[in-house]
PDB file of N, CA and C in Angstrom:
ATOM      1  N   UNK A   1      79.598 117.112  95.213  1.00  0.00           N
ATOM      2  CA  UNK A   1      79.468 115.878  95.966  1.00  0.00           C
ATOM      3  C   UNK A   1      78.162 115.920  96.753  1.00  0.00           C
ATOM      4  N   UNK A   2      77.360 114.926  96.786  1.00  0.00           N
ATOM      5  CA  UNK A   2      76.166 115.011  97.578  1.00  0.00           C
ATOM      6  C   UNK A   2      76.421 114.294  98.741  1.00  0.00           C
ATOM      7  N   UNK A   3      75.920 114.747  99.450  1.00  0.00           N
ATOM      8  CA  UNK A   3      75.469 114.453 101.029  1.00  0.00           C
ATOM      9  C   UNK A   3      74.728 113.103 100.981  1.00  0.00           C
ATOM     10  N   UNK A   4      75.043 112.394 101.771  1.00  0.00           N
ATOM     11  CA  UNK A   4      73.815 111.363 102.062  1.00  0.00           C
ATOM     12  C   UNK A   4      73.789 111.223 103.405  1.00  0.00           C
ATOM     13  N   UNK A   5      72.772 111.559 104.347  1.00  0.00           N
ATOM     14  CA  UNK A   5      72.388 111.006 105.795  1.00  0.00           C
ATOM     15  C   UNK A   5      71.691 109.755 105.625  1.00  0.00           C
ATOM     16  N   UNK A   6      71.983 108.869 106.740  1.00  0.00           N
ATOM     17  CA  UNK A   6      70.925 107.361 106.927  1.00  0.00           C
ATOM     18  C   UNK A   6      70.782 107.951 108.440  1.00  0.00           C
ATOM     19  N   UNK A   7      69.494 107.787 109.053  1.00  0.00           N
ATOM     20  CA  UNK A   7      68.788 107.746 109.722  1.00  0.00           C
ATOM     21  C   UNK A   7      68.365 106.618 110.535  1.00  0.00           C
ATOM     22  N   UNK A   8      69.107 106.334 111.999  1.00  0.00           N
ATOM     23  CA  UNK A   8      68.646 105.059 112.371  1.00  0.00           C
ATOM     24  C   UNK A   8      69.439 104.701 113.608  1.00  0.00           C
ATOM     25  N   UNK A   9      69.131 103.635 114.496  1.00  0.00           N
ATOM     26  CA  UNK A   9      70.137 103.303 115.454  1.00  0.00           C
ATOM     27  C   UNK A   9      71.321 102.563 115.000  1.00  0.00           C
ATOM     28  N   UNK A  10      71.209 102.719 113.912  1.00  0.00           N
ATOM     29  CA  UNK A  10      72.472 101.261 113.197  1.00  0.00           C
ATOM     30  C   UNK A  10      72.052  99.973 113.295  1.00  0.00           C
ATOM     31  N   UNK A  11      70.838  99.579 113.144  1.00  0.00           N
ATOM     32  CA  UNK A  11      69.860  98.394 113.038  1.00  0.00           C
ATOM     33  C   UNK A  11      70.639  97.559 111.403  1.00  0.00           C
ATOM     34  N   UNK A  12      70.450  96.565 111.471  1.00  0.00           N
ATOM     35  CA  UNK A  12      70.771  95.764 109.937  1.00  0.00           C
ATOM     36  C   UNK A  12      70.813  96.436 108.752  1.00  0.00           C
ATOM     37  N   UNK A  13      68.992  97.287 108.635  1.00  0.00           N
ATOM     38  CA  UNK A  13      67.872  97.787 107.630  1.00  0.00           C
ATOM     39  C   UNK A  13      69.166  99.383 107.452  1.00  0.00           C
ATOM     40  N   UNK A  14      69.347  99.799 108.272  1.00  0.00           N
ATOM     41  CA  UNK A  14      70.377 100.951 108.348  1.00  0.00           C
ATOM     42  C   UNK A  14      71.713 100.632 107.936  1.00  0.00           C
ATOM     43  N   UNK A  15      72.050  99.775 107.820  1.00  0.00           N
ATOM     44  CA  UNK A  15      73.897  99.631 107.738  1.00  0.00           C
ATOM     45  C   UNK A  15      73.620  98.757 106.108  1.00  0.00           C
ATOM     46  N   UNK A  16      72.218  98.193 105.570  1.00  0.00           N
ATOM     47  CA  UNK A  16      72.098  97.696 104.264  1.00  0.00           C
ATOM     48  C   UNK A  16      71.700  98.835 103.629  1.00  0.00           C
ATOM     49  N   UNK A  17      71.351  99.545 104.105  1.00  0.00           N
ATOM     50  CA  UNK A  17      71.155 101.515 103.531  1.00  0.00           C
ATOM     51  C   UNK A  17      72.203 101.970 103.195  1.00  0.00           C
ATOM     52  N   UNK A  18      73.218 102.519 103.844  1.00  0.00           N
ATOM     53  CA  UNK A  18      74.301 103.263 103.709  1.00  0.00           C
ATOM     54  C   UNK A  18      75.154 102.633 102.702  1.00  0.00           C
ATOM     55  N   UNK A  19      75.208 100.897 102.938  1.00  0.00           N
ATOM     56  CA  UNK A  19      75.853 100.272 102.025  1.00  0.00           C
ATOM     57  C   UNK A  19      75.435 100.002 100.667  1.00  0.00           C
ATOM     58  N   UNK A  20      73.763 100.309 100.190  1.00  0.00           N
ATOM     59  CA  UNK A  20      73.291 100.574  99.098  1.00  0.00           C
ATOM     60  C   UNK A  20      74.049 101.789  98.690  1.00  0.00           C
ATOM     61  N   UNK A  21      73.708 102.504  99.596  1.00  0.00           N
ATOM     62  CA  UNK A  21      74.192 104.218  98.713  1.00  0.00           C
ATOM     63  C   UNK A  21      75.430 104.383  97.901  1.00  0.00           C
ATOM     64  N   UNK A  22      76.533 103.546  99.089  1.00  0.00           N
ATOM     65  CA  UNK A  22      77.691 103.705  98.454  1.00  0.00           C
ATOM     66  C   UNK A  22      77.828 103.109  97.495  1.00  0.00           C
ATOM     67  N   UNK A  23      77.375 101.696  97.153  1.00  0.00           N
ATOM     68  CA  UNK A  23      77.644 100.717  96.119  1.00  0.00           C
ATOM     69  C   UNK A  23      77.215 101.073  95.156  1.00  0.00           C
ATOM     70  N   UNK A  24      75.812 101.825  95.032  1.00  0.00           N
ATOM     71  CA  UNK A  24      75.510 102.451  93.689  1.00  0.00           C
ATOM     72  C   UNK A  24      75.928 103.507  93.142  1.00  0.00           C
ATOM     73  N   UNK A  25      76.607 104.514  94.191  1.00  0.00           N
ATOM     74  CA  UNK A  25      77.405 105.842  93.956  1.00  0.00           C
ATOM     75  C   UNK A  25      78.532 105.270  93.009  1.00  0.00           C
ATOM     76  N   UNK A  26      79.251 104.156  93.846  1.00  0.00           N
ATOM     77  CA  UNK A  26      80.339 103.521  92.554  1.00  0.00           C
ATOM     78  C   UNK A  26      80.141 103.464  91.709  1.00  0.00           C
ATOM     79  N   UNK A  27      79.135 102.215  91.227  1.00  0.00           N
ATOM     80  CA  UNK A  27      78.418 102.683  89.815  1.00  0.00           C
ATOM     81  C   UNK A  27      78.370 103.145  89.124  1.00  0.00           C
ATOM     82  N   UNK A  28      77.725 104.161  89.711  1.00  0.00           N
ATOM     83  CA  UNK A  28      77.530 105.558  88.713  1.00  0.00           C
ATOM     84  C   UNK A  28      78.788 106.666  88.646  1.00  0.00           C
ATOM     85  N   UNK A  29      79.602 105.918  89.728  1.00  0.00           N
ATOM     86  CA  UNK A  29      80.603 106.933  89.024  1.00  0.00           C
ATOM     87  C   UNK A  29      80.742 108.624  89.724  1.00  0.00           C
ATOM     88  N   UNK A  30      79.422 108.077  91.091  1.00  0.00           N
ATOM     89  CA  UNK A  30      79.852 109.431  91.650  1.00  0.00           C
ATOM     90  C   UNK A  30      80.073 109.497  93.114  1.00  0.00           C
ATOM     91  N   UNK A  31      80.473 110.528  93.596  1.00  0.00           N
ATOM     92  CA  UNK A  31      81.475 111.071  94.853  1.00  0.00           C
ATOM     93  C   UNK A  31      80.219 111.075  95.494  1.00  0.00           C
ATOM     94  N   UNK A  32      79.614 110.478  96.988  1.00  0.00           N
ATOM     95  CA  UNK A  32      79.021 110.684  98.237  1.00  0.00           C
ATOM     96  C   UNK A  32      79.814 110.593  98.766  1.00  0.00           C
ATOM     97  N   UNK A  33      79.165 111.540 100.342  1.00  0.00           N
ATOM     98  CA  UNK A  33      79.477 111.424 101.745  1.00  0.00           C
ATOM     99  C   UNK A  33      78.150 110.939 102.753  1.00  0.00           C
ATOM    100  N   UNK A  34      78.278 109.982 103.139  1.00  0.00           N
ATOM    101  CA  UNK A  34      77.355 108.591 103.742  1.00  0.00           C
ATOM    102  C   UNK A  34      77.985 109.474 104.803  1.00  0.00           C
ATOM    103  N   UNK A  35      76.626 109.730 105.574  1.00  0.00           N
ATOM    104  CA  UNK A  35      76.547 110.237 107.350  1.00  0.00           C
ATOM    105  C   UNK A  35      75.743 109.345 107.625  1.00  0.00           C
ATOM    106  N   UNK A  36      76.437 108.267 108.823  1.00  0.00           N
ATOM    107  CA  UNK A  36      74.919 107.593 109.634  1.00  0.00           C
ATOM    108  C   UNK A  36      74.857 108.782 110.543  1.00  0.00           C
ATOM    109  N   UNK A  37      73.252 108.861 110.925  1.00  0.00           N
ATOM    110  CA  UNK A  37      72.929 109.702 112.203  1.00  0.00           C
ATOM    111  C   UNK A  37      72.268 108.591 112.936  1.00  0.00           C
ATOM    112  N   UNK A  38      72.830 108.306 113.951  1.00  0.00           N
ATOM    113  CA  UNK A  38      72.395 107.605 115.343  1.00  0.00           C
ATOM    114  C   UNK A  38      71.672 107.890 116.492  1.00  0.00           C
ATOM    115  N   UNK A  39      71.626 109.620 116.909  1.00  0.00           N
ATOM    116  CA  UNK A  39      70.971 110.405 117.706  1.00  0.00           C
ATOM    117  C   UNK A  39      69.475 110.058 117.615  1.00  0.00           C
ATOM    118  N   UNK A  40      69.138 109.348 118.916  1.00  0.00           N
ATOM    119  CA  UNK A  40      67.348 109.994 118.603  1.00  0.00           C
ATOM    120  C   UNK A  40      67.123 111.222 118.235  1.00  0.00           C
ATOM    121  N   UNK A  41      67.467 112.390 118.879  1.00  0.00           N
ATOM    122  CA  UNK A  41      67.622 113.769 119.314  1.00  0.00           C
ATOM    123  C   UNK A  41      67.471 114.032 117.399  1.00  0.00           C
ATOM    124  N   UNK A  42      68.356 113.766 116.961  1.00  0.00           N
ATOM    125  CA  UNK A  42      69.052 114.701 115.535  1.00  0.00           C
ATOM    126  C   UNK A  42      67.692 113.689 114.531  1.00  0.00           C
ATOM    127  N   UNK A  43      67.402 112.351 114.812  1.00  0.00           N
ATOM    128  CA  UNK A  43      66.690 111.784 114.298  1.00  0.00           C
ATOM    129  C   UNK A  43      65.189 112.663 114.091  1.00  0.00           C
ATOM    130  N   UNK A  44      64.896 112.473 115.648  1.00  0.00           N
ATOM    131  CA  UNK A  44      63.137 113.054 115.911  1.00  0.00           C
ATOM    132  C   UNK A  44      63.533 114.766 114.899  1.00  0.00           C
ATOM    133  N   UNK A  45      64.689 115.190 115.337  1.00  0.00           N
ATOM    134  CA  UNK A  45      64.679 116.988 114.572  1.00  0.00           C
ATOM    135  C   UNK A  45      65.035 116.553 113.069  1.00  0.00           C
ATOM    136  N   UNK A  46      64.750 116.062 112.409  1.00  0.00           N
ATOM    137  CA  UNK A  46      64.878 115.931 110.999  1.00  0.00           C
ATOM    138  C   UNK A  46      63.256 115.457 110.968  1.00  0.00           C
ATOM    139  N   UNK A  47      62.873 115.083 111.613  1.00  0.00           N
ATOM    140  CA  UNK A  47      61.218 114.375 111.799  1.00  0.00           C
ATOM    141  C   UNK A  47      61.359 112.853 110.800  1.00  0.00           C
ATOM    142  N   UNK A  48      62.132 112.051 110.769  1.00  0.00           N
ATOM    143  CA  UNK A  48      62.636 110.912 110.764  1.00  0.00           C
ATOM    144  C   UNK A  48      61.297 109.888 111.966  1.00  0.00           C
ATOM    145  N   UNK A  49      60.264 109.183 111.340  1.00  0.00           N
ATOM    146  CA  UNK A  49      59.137 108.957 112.630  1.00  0.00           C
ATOM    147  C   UNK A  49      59.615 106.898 112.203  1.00  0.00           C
ATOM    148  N   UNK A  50      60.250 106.903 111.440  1.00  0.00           N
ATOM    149  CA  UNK A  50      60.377 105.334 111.436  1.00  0.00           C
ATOM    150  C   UNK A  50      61.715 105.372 110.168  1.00  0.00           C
ATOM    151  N   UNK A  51      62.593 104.097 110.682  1.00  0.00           N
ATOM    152  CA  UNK A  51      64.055 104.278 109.783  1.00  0.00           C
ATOM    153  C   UNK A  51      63.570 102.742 109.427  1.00  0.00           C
ATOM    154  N   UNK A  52      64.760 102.496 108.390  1.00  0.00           N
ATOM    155  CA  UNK A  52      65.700 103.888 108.584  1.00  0.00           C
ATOM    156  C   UNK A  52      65.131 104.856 107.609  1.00  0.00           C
ATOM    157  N   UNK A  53      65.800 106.095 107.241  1.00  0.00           N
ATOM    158  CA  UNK A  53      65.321 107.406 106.915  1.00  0.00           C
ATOM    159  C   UNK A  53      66.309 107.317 106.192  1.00  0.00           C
ATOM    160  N   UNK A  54      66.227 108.396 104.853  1.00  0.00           N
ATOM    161  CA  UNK A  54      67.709 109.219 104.283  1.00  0.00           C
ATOM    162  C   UNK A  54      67.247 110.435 103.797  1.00  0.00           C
ATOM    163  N   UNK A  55      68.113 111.222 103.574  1.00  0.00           N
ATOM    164  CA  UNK A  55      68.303 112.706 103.572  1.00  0.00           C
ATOM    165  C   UNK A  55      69.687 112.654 102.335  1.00  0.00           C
ATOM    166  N   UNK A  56      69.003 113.266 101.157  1.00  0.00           N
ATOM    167  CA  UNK A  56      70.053 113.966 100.598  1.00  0.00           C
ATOM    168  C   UNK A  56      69.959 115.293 100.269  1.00  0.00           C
ATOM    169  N   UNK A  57      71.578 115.592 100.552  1.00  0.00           N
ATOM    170  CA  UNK A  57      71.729 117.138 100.579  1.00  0.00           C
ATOM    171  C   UNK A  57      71.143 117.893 101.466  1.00  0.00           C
ATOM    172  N   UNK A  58      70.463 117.032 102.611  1.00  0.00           N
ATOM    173  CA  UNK A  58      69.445 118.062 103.888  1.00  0.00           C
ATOM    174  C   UNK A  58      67.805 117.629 103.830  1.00  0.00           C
ATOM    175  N   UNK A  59      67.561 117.125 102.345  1.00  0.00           N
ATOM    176  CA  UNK A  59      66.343 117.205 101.912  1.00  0.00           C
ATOM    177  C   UNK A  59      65.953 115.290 102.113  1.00  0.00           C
ATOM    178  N   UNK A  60      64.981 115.052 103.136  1.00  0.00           N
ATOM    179  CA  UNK A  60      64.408 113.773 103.381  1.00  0.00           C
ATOM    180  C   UNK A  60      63.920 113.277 102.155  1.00  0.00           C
ATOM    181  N   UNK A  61      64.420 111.921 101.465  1.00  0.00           N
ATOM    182  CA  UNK A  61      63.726 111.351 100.309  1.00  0.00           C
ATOM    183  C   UNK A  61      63.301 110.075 100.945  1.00  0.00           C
ATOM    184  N   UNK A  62      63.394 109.465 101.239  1.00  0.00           N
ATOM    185  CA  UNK A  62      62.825 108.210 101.677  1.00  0.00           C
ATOM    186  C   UNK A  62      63.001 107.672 103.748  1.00  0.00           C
ATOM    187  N   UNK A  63      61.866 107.112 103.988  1.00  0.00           N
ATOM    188  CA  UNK A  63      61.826 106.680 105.240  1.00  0.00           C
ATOM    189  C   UNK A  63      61.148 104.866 105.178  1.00  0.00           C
ATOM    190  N   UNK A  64      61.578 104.399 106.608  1.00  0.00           N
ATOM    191  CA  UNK A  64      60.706 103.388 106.952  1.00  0.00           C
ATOM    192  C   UNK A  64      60.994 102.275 106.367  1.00  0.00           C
ATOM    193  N   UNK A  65      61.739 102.057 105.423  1.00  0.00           N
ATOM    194  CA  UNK A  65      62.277 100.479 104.765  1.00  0.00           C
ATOM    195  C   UNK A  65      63.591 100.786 103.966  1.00  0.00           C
ATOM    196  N   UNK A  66      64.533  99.503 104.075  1.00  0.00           N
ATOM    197  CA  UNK A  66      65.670  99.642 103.269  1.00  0.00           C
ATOM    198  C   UNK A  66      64.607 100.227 101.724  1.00  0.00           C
ATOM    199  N   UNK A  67      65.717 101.299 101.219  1.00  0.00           N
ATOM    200  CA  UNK A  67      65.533 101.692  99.672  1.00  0.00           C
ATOM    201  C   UNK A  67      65.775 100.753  98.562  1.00  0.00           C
ATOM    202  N   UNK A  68      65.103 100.557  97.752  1.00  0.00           N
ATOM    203  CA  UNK A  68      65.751  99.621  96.619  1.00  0.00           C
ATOM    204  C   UNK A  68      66.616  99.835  95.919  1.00  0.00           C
ATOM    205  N   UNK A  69      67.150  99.142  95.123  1.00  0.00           N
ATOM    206  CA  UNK A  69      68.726  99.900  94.030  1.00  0.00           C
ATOM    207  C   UNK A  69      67.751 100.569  93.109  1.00  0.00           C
ATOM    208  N   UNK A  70      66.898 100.299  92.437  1.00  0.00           N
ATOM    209  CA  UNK A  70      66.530 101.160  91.416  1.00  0.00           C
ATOM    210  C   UNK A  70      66.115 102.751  92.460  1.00  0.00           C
ATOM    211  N   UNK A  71      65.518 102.704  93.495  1.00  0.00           N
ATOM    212  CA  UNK A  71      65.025 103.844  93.900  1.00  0.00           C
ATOM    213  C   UNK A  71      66.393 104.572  94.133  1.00  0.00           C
ATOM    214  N   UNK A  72      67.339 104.342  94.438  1.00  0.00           N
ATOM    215  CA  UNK A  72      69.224 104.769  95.904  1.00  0.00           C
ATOM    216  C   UNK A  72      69.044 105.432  93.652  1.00  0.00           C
ATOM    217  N   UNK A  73      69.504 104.880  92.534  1.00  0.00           N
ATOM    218  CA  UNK A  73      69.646 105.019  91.707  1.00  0.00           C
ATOM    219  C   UNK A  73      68.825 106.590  91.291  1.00  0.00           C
ATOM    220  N   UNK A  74      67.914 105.865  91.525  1.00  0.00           N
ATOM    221  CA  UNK A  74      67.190 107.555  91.106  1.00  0.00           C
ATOM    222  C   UNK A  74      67.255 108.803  91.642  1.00  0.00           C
ATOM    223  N   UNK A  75      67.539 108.152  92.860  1.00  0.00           N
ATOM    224  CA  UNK A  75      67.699 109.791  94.420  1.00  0.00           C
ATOM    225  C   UNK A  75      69.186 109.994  93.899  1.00  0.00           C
ATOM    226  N   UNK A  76      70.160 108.995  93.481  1.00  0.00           N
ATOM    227  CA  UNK A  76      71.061 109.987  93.446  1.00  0.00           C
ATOM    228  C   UNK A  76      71.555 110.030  91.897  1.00  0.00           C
ATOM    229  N   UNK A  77      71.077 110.097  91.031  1.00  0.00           N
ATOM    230  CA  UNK A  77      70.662 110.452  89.482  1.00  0.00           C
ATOM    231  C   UNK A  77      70.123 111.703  89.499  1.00  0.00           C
ATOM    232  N   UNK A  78      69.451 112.617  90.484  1.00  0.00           N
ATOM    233  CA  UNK A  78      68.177 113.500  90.705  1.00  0.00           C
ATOM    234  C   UNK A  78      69.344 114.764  90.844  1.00  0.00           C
ATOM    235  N   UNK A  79      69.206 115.908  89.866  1.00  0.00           N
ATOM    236  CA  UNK A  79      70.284 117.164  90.123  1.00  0.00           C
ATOM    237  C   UNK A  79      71.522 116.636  89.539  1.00  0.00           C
ATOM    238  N   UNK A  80      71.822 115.593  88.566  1.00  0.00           N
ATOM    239  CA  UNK A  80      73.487 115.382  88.640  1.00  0.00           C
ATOM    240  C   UNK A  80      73.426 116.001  87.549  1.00  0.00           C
ATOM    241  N   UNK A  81      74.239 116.425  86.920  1.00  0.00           N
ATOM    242  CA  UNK A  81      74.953 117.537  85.498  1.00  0.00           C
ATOM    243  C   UNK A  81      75.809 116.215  84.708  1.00  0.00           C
ATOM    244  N   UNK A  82      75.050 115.887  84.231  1.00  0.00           N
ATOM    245  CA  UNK A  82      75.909 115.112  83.063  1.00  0.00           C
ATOM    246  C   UNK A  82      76.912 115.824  82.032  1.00  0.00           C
TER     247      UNK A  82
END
């Protein structure tokens, strides 16, 4: 199961994030766990400098604008074992 962090105060751009992730995880047919992180604190220590941000598995893939479906598609296509 992969991890997914969103990065953000829970702004619009952040809550249309998390809700990309999941909707395309359906999709495809696979198991996430969607963490919003809300903390400035946990934000600035991931070095998150503009959201929203995401993090899968620990590892920052995208910052600074909602993700597109083709991109949420590819980050979490990336490592899967068919």
């Amino acid at each position: 199961m992969k991890k997914v962090q969103v990065y953000g105060s829970g702004c619009k751009n952040c809550i249309v994030t998390a809700e990309r992730f999941a909707e395309v995880a359906q999709e495809l047919g696979l198991q996430v766990n969607i963490e919003k992180v809300t903390s400035l604190e946990a934000i600035f220590e991931a070095g998150i400098m503009s959201t929203p941000g995401v993090a899968i598995d620990g590892e920052i893939k995208h910052t600074g604008s909602v993700p597109s479906v083709d991109l949420v598609r590819d980050l979490l296509k990336q490592d899967v074992i068919a």
